[in-house]
PDB file of N, CA and C in Angstrom:
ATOM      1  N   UNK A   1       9.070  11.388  14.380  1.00  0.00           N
ATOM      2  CA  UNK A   1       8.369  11.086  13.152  1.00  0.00           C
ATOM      3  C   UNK A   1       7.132  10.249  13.481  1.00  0.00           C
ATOM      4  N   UNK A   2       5.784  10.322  12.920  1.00  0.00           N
ATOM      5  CA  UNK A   2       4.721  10.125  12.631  1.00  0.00           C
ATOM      6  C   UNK A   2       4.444   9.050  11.646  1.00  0.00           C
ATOM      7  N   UNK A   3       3.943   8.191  11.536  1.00  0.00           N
ATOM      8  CA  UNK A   3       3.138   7.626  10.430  1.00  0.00           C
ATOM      9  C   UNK A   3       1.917   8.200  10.253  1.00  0.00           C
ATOM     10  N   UNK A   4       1.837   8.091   8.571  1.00  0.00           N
ATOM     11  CA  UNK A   4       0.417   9.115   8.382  1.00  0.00           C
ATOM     12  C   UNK A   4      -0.064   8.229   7.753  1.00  0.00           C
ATOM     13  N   UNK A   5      -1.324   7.653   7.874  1.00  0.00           N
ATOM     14  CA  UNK A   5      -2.347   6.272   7.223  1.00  0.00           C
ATOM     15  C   UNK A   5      -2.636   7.393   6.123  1.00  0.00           C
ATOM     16  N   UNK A   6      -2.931   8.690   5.674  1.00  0.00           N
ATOM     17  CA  UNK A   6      -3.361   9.183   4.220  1.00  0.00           C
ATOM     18  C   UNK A   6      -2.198   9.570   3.415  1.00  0.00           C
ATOM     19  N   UNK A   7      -0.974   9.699   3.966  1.00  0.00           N
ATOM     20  CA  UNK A   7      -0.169   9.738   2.984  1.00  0.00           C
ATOM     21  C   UNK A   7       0.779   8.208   2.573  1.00  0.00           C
ATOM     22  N   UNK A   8       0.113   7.515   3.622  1.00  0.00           N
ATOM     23  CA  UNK A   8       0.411   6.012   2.920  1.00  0.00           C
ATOM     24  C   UNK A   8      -0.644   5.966   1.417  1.00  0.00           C
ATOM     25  N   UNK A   9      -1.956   6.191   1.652  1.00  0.00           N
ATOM     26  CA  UNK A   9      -3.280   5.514   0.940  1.00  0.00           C
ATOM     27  C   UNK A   9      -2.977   5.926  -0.179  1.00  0.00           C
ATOM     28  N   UNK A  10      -2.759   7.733  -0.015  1.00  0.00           N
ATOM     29  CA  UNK A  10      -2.344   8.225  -1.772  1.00  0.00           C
ATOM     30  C   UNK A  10      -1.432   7.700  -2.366  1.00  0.00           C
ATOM     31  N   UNK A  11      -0.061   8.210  -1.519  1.00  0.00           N
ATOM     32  CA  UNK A  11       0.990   7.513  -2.789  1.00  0.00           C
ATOM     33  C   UNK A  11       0.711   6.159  -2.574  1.00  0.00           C
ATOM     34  N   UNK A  12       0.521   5.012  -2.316  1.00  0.00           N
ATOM     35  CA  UNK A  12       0.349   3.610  -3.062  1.00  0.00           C
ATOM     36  C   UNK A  12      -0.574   3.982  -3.737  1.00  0.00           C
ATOM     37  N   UNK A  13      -1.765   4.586  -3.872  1.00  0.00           N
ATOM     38  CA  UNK A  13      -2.783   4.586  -5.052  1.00  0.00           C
ATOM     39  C   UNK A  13      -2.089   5.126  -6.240  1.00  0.00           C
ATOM     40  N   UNK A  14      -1.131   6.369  -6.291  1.00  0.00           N
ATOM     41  CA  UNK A  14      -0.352   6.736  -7.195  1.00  0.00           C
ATOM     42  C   UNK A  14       0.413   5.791  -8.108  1.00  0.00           C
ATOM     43  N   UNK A  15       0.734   5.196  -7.202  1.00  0.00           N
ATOM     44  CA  UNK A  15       2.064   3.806  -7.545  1.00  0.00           C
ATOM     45  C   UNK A  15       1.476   2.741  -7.988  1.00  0.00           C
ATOM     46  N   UNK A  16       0.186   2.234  -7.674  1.00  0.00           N
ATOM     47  CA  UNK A  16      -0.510   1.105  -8.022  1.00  0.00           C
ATOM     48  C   UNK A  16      -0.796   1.643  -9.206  1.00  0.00           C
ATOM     49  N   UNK A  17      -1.859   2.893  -9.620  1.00  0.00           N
ATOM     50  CA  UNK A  17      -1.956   3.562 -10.598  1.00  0.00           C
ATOM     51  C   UNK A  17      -1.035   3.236 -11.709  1.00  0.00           C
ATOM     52  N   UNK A  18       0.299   3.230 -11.318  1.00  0.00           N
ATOM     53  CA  UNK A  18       1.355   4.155 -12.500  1.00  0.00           C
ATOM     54  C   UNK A  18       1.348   2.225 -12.906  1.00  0.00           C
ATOM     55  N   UNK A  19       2.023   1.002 -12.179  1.00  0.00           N
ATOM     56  CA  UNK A  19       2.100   0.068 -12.219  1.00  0.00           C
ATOM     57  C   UNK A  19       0.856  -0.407 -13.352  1.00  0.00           C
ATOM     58  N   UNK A  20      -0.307  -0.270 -13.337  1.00  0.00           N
ATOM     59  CA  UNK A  20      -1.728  -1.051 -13.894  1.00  0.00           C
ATOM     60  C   UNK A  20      -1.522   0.157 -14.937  1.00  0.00           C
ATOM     61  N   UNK A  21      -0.966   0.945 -15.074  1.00  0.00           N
ATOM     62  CA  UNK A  21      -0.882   2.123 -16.482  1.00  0.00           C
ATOM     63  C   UNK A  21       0.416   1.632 -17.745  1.00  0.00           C
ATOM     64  N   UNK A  22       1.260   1.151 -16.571  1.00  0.00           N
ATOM     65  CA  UNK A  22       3.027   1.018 -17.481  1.00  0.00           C
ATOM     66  C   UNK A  22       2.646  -1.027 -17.595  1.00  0.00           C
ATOM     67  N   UNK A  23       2.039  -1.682 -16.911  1.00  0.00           N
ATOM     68  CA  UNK A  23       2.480  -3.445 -17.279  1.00  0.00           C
ATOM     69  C   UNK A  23       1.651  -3.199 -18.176  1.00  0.00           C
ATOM     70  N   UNK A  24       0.780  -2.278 -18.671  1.00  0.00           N
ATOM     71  CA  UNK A  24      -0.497  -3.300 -19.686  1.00  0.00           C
ATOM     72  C   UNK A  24      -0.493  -4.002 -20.144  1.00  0.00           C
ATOM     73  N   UNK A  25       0.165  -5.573 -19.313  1.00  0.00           N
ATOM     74  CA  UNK A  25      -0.177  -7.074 -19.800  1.00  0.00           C
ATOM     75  C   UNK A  25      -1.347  -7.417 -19.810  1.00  0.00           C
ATOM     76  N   UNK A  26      -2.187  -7.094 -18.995  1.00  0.00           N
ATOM     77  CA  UNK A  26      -3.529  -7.459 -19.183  1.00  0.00           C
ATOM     78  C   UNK A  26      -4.763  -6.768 -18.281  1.00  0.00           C
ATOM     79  N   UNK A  27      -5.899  -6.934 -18.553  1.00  0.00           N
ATOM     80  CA  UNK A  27      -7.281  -5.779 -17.706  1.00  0.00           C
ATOM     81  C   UNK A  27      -6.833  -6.921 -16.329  1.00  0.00           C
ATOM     82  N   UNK A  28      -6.607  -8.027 -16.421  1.00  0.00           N
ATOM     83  CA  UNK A  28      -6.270  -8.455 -15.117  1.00  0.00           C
ATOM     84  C   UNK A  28      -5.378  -8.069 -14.121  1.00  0.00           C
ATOM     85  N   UNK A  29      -4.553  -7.395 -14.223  1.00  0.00           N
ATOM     86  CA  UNK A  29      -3.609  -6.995 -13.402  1.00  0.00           C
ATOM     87  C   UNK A  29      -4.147  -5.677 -12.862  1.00  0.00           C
ATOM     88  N   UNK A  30      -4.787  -4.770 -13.858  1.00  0.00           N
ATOM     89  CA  UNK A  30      -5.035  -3.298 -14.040  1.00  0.00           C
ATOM     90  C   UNK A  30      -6.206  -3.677 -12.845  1.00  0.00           C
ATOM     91  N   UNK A  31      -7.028  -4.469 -12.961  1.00  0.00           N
ATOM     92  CA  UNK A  31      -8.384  -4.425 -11.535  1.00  0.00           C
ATOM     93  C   UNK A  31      -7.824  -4.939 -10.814  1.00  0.00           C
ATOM     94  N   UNK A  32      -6.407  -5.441 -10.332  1.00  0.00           N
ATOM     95  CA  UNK A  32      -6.376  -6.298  -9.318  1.00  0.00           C
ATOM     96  C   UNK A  32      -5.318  -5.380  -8.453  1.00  0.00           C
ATOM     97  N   UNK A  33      -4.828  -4.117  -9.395  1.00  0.00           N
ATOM     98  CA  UNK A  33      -3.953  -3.167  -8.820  1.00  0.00           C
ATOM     99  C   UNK A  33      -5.213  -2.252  -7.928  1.00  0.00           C
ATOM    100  N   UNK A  34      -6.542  -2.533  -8.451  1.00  0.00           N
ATOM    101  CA  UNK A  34      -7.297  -1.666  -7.750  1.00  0.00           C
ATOM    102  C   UNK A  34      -7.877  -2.788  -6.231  1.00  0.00           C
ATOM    103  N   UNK A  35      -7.801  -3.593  -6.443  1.00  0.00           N
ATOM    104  CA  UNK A  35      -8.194  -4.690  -5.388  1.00  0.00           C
ATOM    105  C   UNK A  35      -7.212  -4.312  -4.334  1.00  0.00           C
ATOM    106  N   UNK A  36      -6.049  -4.709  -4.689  1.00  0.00           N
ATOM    107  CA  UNK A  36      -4.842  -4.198  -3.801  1.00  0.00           C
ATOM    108  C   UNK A  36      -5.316  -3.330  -2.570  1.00  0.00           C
ATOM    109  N   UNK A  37      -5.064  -2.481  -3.499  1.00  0.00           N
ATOM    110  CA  UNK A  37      -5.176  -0.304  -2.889  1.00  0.00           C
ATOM    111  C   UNK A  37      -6.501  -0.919  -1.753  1.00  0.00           C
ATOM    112  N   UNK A  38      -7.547  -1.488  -2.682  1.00  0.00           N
ATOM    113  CA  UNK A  38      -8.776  -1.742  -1.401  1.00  0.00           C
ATOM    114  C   UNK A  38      -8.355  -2.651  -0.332  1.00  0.00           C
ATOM    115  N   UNK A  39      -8.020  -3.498  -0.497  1.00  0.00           N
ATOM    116  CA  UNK A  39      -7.515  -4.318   1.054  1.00  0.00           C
ATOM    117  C   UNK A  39      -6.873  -3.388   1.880  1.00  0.00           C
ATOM    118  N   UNK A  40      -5.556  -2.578   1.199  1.00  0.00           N
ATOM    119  CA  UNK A  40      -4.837  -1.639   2.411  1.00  0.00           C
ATOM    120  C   UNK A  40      -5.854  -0.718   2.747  1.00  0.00           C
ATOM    121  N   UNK A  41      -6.334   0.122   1.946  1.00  0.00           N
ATOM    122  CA  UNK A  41      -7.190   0.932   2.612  1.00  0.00           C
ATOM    123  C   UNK A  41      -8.489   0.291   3.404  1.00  0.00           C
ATOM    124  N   UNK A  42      -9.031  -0.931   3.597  1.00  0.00           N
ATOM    125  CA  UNK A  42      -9.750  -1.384   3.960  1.00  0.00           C
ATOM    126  C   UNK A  42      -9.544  -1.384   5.610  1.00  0.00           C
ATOM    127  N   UNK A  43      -8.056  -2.245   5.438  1.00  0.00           N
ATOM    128  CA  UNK A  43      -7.541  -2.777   6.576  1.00  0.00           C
ATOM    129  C   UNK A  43      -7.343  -1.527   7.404  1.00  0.00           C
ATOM    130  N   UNK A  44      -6.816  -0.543   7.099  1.00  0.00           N
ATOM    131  CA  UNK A  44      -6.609   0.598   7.703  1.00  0.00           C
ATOM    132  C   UNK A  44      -7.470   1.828   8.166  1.00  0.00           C
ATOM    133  N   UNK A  45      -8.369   1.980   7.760  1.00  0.00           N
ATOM    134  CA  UNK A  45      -9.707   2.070   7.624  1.00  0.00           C
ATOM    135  C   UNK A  45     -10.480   1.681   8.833  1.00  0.00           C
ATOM    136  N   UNK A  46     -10.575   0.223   8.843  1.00  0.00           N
ATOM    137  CA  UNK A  46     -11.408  -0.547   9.794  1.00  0.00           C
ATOM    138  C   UNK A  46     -10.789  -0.558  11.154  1.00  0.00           C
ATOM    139  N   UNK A  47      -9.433  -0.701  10.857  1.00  0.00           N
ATOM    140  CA  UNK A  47      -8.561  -0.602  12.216  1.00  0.00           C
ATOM    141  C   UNK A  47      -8.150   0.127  12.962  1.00  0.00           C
ATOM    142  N   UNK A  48      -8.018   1.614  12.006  1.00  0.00           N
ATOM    143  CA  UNK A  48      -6.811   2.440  12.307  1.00  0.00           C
ATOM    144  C   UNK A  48      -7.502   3.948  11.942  1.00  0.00           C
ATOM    145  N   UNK A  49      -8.565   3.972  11.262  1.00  0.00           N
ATOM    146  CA  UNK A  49      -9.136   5.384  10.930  1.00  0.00           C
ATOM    147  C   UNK A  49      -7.927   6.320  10.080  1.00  0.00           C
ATOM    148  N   UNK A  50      -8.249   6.896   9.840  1.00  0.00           N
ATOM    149  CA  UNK A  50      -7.468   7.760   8.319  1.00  0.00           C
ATOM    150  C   UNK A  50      -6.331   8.972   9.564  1.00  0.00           C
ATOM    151  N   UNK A  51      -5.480   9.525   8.810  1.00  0.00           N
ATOM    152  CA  UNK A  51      -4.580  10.545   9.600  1.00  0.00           C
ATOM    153  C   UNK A  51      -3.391  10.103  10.226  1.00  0.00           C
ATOM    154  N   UNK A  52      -2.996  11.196  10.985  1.00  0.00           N
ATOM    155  CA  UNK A  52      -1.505  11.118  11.116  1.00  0.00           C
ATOM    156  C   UNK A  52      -1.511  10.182  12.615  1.00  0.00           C
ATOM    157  N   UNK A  53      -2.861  10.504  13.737  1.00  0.00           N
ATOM    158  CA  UNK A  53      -2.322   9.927  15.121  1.00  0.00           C
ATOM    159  C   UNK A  53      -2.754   8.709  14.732  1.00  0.00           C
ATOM    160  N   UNK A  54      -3.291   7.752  14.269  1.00  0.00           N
ATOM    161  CA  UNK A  54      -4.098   6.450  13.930  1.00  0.00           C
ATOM    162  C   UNK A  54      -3.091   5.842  14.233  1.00  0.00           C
ATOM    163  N   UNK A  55      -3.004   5.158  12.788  1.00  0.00           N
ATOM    164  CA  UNK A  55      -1.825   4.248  12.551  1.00  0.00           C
ATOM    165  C   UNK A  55      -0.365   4.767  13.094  1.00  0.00           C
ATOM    166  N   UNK A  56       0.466   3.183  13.722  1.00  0.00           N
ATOM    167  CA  UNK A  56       1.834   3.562  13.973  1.00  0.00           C
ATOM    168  C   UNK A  56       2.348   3.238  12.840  1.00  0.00           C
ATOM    169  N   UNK A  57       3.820   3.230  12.891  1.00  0.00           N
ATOM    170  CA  UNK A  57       4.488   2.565  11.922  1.00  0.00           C
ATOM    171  C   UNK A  57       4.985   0.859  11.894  1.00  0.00           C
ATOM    172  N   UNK A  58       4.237   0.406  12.862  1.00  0.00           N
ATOM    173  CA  UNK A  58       4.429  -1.166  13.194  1.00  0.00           C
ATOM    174  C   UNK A  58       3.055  -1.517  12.973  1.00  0.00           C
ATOM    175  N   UNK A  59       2.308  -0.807  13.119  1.00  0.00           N
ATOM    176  CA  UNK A  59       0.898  -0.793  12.973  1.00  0.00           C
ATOM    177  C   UNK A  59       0.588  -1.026  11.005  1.00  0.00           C
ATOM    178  N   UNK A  60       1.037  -0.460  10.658  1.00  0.00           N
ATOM    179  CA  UNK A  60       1.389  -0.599   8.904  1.00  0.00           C
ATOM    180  C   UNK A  60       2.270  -1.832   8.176  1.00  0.00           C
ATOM    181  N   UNK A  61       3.631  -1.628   8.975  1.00  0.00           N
ATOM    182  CA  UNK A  61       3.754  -3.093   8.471  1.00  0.00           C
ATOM    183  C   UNK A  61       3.071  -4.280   8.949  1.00  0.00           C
ATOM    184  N   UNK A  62       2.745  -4.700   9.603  1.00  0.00           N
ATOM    185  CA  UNK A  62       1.393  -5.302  10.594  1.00  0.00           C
ATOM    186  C   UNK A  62       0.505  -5.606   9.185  1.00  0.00           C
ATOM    187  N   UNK A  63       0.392  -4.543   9.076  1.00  0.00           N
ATOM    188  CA  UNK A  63      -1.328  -4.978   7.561  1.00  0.00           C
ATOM    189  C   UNK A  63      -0.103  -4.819   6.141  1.00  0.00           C
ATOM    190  N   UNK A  64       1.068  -4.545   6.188  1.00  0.00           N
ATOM    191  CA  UNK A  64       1.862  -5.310   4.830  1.00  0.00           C
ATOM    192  C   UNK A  64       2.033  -6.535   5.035  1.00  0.00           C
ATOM    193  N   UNK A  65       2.861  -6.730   6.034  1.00  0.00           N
ATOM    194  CA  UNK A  65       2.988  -8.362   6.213  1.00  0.00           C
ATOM    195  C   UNK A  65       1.589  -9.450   5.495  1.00  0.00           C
ATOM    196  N   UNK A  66       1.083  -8.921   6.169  1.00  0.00           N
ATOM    197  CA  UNK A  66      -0.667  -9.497   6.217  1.00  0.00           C
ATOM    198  C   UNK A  66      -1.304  -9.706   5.122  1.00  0.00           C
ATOM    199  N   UNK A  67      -1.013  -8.532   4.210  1.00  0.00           N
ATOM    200  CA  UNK A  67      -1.630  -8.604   3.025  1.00  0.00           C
ATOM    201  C   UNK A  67      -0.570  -9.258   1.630  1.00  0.00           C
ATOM    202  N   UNK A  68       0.590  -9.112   2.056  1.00  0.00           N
ATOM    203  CA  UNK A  68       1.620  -9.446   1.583  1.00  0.00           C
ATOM    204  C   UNK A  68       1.227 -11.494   1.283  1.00  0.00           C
ATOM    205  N   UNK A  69       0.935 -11.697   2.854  1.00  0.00           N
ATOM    206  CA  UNK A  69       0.739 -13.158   2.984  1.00  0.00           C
ATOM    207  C   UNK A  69      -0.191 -13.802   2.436  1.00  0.00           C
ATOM    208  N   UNK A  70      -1.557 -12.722   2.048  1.00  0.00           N
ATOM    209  CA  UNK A  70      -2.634 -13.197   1.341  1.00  0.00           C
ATOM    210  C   UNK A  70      -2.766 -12.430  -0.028  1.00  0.00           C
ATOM    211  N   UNK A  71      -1.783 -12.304  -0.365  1.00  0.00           N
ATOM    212  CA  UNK A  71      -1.841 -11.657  -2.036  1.00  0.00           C
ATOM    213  C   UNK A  71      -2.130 -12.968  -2.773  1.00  0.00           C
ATOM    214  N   UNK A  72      -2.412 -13.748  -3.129  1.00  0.00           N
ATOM    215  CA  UNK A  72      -2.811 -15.066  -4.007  1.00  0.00           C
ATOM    216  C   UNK A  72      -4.500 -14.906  -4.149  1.00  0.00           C
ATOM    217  N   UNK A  73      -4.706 -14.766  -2.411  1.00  0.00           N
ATOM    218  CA  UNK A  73      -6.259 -14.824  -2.378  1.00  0.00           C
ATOM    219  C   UNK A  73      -6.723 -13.080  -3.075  1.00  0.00           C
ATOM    220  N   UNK A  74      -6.063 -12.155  -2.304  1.00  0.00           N
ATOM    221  CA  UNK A  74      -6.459 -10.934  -2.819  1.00  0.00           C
ATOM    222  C   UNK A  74      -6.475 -10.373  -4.576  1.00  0.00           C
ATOM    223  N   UNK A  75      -5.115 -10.468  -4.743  1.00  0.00           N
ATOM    224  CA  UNK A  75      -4.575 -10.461  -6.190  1.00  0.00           C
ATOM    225  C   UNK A  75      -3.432 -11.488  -6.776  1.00  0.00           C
ATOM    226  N   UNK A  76      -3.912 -12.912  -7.438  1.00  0.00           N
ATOM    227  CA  UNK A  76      -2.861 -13.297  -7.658  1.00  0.00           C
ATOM    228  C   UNK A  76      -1.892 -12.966  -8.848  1.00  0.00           C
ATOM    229  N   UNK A  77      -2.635 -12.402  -9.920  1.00  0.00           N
ATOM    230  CA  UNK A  77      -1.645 -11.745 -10.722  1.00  0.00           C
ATOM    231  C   UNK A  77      -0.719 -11.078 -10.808  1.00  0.00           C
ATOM    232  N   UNK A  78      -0.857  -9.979  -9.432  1.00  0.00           N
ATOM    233  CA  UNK A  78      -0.052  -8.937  -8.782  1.00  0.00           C
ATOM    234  C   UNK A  78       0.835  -9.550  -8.190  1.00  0.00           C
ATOM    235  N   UNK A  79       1.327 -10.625  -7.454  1.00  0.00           N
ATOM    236  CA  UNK A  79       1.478 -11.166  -6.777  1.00  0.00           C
ATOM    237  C   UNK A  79       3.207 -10.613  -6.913  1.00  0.00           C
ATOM    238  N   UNK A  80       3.947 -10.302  -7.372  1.00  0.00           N
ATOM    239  CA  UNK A  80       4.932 -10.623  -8.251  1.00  0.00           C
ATOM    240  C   UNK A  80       5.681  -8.625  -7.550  1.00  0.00           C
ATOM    241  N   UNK A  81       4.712  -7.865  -6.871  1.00  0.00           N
ATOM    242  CA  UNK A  81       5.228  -7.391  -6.016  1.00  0.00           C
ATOM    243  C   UNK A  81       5.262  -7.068  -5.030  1.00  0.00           C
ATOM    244  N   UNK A  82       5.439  -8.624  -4.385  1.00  0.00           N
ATOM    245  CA  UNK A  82       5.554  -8.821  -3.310  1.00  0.00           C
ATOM    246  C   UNK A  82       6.961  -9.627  -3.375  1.00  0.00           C
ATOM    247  N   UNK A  83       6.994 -10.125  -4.359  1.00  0.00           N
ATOM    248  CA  UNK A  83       7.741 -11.307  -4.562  1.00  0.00           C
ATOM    249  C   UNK A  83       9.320 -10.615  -5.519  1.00  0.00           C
ATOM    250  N   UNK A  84       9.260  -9.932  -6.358  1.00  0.00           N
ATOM    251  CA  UNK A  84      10.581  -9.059  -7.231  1.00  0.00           C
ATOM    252  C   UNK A  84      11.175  -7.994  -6.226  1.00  0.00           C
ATOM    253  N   UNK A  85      11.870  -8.055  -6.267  1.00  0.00           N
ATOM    254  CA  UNK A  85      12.678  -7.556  -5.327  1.00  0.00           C
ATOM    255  C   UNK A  85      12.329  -5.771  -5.666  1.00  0.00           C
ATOM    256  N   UNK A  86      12.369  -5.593  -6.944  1.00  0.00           N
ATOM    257  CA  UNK A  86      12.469  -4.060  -7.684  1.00  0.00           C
ATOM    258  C   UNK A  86      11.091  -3.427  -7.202  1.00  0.00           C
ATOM    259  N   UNK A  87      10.207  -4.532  -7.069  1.00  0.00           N
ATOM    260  CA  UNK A  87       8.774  -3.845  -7.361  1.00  0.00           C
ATOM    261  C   UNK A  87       8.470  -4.176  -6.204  1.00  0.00           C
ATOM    262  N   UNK A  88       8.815  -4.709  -5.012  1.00  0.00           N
ATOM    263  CA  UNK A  88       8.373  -4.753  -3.635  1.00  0.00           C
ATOM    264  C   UNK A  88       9.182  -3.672  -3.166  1.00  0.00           C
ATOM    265  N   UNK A  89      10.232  -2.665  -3.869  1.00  0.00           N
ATOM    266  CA  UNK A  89      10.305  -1.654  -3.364  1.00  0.00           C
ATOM    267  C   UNK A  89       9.447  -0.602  -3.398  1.00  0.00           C
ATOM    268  N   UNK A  90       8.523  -0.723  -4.168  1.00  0.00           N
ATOM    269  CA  UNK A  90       7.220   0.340  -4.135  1.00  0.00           C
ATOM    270  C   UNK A  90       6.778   0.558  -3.074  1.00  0.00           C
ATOM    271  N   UNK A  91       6.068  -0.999  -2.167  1.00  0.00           N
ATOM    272  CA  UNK A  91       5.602  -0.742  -1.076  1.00  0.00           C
ATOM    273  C   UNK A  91       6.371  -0.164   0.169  1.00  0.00           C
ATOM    274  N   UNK A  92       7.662  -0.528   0.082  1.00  0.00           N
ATOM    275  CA  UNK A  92       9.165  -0.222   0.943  1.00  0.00           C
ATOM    276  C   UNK A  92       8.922   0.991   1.087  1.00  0.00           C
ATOM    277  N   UNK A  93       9.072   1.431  -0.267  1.00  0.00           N
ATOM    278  CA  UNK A  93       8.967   3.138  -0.455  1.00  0.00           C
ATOM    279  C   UNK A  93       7.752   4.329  -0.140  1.00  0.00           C
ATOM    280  N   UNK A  94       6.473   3.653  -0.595  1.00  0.00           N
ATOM    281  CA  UNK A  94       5.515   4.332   0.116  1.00  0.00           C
ATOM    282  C   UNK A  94       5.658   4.098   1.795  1.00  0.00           C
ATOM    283  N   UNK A  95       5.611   3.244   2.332  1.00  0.00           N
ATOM    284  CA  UNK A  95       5.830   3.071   3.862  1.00  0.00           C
ATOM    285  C   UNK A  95       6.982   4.090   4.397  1.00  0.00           C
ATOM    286  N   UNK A  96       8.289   3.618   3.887  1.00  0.00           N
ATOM    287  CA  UNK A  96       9.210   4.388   4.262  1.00  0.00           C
ATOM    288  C   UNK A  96       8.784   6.468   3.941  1.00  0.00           C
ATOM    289  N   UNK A  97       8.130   6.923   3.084  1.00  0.00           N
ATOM    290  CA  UNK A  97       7.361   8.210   2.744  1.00  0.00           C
ATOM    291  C   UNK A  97       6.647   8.137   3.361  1.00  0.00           C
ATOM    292  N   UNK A  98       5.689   7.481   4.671  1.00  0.00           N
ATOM    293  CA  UNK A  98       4.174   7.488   5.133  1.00  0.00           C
ATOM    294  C   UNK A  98       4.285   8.707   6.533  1.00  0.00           C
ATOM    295  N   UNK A  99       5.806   8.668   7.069  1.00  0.00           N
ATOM    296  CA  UNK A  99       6.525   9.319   8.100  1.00  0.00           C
ATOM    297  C   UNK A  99       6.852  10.969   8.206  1.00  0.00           C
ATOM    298  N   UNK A 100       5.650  11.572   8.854  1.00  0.00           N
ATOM    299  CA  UNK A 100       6.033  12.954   8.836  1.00  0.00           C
ATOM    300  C   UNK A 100       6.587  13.588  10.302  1.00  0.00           C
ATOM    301  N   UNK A 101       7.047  14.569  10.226  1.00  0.00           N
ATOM    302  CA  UNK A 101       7.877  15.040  11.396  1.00  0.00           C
ATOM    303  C   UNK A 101       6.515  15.564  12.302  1.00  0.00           C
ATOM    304  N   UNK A 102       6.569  15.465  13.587  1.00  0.00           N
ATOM    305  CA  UNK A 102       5.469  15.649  14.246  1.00  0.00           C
ATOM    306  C   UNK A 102       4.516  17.085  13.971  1.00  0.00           C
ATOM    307  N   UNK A 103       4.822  17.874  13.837  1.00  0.00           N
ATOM    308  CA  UNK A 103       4.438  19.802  13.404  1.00  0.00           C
ATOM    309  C   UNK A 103       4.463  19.762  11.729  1.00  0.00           C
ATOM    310  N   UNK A 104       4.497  18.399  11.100  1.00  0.00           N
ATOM    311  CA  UNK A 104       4.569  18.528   9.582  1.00  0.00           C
ATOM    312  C   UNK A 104       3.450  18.361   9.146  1.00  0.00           C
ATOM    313  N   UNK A 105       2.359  18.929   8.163  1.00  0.00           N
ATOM    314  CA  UNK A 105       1.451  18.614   7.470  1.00  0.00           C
ATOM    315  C   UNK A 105       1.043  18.036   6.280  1.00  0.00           C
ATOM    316  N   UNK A 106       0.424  17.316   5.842  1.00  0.00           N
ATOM    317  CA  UNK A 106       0.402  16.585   4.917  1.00  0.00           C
ATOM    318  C   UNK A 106      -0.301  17.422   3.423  1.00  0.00           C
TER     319      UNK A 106
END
């Protein structure tokens, strides 16, 4: 199995999406779900270039940890999934989905 840095980027954009669509507590959360998505894709991006050989899968949690640690500065409103157990399974879950079988296409 493979880590794929673009099928990480989509589904969290999906998931951040659905999250800033279903809390509508406030336009604050909704831009800061888009702040998010930009740090990972930033980080990954700058580091790791897009596709399946780039990024490993230690290589990814590497920039969760990371961003995980600076969610206050990035998004502090969001903050909360990193921190709820239910909703830090999002990121669990896109990561754990980022893994394709080597001859698999995205």
């Amino acid at each position: 199995m493979k880590f794929n840095t673009d099928k990480f980027l989509i589904d969290l954009k999906v998931r951040l999406n659905r999250v800033a669509s279903e809390s509508c507590r406030s336009m604050v959360e909704s831009e800061e779900c888009g702040k998010l998505f930009s740090a990972f894709e930033a980080e990954f991006m700058s580091k790791y270039g897009s596709g399946i050989d780039e990024a490993t899968g230690l290589d990814a949690m590497k920039i969760i940890v990371a961003i995980s640690n600076d969610i206050d500065q990035i998004a502090p409103h969001i903050s909360w999934l990193f921190e709820d157990k239910e909703c830090s399974n999002i990121i669990e879950r896109v990561y754990n989905n980022s893994f394709l079988a080597w001859n698999q296409k995205l």
